[in-house]
C-alpha atoms as a PDB file:
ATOM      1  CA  UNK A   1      -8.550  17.027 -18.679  1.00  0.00           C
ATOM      2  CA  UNK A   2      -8.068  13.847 -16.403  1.00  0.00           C
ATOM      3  CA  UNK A   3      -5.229  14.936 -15.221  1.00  0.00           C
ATOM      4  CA  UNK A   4      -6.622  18.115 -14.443  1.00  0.00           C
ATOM      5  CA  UNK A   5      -9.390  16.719 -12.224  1.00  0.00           C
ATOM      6  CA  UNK A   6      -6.689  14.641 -10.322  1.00  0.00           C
ATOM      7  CA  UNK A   7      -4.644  17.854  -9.930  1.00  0.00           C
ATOM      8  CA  UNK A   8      -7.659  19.467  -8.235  1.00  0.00           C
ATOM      9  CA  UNK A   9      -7.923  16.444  -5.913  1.00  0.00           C
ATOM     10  CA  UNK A  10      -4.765  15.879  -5.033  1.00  0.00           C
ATOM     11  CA  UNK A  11      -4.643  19.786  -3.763  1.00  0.00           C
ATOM     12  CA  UNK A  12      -6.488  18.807  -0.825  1.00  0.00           C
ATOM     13  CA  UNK A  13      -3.781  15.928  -0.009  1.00  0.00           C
ATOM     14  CA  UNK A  14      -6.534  12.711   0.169  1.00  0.00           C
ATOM     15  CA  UNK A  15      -5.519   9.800   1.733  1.00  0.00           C
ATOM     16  CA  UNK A  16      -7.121   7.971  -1.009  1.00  0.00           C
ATOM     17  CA  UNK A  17      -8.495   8.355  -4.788  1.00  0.00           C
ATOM     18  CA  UNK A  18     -11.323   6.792  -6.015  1.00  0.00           C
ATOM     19  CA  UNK A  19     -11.359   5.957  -9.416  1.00  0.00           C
ATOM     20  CA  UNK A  20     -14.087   4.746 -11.160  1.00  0.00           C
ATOM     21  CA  UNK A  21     -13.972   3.981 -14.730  1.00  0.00           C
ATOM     22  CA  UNK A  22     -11.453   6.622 -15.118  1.00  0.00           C
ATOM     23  CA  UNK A  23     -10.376   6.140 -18.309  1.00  0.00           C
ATOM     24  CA  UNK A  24     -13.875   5.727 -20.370  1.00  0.00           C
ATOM     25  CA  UNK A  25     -13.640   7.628 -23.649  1.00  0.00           C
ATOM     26  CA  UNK A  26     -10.142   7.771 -23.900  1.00  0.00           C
ATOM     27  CA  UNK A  27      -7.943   6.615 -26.957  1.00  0.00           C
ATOM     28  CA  UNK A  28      -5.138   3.959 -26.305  1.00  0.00           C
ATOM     29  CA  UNK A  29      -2.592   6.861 -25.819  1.00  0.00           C
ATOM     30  CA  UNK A  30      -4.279   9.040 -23.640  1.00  0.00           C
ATOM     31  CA  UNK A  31      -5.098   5.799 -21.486  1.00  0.00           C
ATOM     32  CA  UNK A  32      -1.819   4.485 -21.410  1.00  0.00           C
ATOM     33  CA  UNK A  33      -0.376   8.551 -20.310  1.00  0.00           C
ATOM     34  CA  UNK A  34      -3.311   8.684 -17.489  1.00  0.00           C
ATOM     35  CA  UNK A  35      -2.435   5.319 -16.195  1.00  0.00           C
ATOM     36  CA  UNK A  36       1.583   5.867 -15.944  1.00  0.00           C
ATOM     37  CA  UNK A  37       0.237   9.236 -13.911  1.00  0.00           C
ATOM     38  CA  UNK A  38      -1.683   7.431 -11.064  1.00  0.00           C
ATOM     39  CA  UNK A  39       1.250   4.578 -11.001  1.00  0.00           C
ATOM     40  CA  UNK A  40       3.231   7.285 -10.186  1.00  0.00           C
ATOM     41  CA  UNK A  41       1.302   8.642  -7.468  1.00  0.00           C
ATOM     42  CA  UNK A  42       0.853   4.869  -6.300  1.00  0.00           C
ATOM     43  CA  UNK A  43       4.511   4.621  -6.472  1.00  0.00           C
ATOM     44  CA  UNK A  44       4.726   7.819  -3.885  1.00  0.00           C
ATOM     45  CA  UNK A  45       2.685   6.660  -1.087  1.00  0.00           C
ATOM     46  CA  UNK A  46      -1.019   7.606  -2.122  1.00  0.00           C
ATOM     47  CA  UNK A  47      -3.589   5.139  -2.093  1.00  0.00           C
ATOM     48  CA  UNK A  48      -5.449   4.105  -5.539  1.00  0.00           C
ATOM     49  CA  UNK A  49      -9.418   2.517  -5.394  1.00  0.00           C
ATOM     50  CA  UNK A  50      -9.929   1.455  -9.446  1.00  0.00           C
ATOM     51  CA  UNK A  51     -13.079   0.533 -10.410  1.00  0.00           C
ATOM     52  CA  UNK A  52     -12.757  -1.106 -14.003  1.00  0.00           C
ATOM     53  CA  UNK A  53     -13.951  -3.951 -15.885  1.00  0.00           C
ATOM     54  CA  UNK A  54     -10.472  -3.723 -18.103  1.00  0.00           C
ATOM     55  CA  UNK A  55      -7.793  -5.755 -16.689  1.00  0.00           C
ATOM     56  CA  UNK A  56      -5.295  -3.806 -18.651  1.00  0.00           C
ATOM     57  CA  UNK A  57      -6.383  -0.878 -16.288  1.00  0.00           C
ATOM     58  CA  UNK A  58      -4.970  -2.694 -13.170  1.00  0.00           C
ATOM     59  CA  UNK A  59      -1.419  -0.491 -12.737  1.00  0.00           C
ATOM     60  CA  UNK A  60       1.369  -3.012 -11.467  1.00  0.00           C
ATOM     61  CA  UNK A  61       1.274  -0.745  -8.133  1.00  0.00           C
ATOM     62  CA  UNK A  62      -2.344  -2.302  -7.428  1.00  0.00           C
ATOM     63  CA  UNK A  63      -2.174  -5.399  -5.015  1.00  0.00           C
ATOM     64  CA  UNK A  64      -5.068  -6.261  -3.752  1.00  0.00           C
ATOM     65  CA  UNK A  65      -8.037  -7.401  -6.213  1.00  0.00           C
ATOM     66  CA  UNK A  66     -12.080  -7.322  -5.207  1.00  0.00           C
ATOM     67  CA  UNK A  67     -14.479  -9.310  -7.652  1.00  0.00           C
ATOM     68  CA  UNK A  68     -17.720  -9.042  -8.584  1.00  0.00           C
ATOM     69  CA  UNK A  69     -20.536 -10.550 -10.166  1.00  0.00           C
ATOM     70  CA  UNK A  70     -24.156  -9.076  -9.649  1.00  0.00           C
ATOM     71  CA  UNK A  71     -23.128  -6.745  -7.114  1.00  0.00           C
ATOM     72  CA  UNK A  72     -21.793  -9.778  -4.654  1.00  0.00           C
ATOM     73  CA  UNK A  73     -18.327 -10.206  -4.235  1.00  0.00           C
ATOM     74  CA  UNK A  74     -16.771 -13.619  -5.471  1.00  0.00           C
ATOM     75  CA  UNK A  75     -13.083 -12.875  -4.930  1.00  0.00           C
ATOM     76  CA  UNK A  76     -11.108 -11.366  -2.739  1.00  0.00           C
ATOM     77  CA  UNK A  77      -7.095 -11.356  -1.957  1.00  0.00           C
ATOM     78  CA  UNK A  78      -3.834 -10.794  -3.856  1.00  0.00           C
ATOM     79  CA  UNK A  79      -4.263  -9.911  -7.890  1.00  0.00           C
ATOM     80  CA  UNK A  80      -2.235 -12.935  -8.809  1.00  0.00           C
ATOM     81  CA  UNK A  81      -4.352 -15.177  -6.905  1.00  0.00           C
ATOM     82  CA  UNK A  82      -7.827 -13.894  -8.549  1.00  0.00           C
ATOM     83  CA  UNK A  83      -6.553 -13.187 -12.111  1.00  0.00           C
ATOM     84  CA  UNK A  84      -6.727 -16.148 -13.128  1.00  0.00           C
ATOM     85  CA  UNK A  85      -8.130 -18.295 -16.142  1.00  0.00           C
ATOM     86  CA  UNK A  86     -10.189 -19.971 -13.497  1.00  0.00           C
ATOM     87  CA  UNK A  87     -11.200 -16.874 -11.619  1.00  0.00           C
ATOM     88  CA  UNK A  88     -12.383 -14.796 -14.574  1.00  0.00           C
ATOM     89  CA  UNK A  89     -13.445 -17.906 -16.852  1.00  0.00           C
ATOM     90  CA  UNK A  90     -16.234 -18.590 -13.768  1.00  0.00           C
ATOM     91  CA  UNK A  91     -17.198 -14.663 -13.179  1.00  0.00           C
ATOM     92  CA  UNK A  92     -17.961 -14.367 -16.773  1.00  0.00           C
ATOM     93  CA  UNK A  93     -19.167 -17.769 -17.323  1.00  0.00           C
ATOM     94  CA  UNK A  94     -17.118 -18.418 -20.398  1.00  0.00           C
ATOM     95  CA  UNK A  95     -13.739 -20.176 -20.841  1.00  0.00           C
ATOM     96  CA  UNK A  96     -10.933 -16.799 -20.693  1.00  0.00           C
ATOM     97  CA  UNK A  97      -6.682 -16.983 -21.124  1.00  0.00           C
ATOM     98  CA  UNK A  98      -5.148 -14.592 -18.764  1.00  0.00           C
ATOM     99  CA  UNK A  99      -1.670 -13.306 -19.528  1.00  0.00           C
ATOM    100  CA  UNK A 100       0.530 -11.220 -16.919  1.00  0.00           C
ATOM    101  CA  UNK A 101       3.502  -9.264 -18.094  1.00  0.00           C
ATOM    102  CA  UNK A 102       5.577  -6.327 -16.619  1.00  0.00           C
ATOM    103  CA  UNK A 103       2.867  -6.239 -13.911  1.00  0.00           C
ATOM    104  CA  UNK A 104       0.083  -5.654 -16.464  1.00  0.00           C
ATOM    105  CA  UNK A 105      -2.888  -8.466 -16.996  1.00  0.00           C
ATOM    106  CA  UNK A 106      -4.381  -8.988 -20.072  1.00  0.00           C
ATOM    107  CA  UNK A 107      -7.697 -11.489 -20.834  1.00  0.00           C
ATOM    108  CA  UNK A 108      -8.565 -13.514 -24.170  1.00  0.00           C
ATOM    109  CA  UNK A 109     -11.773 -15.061 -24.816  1.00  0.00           C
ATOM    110  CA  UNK A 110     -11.116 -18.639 -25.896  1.00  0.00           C
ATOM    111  CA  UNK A 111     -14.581 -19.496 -27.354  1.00  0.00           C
ATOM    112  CA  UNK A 112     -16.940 -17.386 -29.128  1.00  0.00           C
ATOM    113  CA  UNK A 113     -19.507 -15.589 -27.336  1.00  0.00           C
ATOM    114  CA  UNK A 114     -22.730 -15.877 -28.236  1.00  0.00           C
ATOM    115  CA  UNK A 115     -25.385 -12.809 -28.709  1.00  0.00           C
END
């Protein structure tokens, strides 16, 4: 069905899409399938806003990273300079591991958060 609704917008040729959240209610397949779709149309020119609060989300084709914390932004500039244990452990206020591999970021919690 995503891929549908990007089909529909990409008919009008945008110079942009804005994706927010896109991939909310999906299962790991789907995501992973919806995400290898928009790196491709990264990978052909077309211009890719993602909204997310996953870091697995962020395709290798993104480069430039915007972060927020209450609506401010805290971070700004090239996605290996704010993915970072230091970046994310101070936006979320508790100590986090980032890992990078094949252009994908992953995060792991290295306390326990409390309720």
């Amino acid at each position: 069905m995503r891929r549908i609704l990007i089909a529909r917008a990409l008919a009008a040729d945008p110079l942009a899409l804005l994706l927010d959240e896109p991939t909310t209610g999906l299962d790991i397949v789907s995501r992973q399938r919806f995400l290898n779709t928009v790196e491709g149309l990264a990978a052909k020119g077309k211009t890719i806003l993602l909204v997310t609060h996953h870091l697995e989300e962020i395709i290798p084709a993104v480069q430039r990273v915007i972060l927020l914390q209450h609506g401010r932004v805290v971070g700004d500039g090239r996605k290996a300079d704010m993915l970072t244990d230091e970046r994310l452990s101070a936006l979320f206020e508790v100590p986090m591991q980032v890992r990078a591999q094949a252009g994908y970021y992953s995060v792991s919690l290295l306390e326990p958060v409390s309720p």
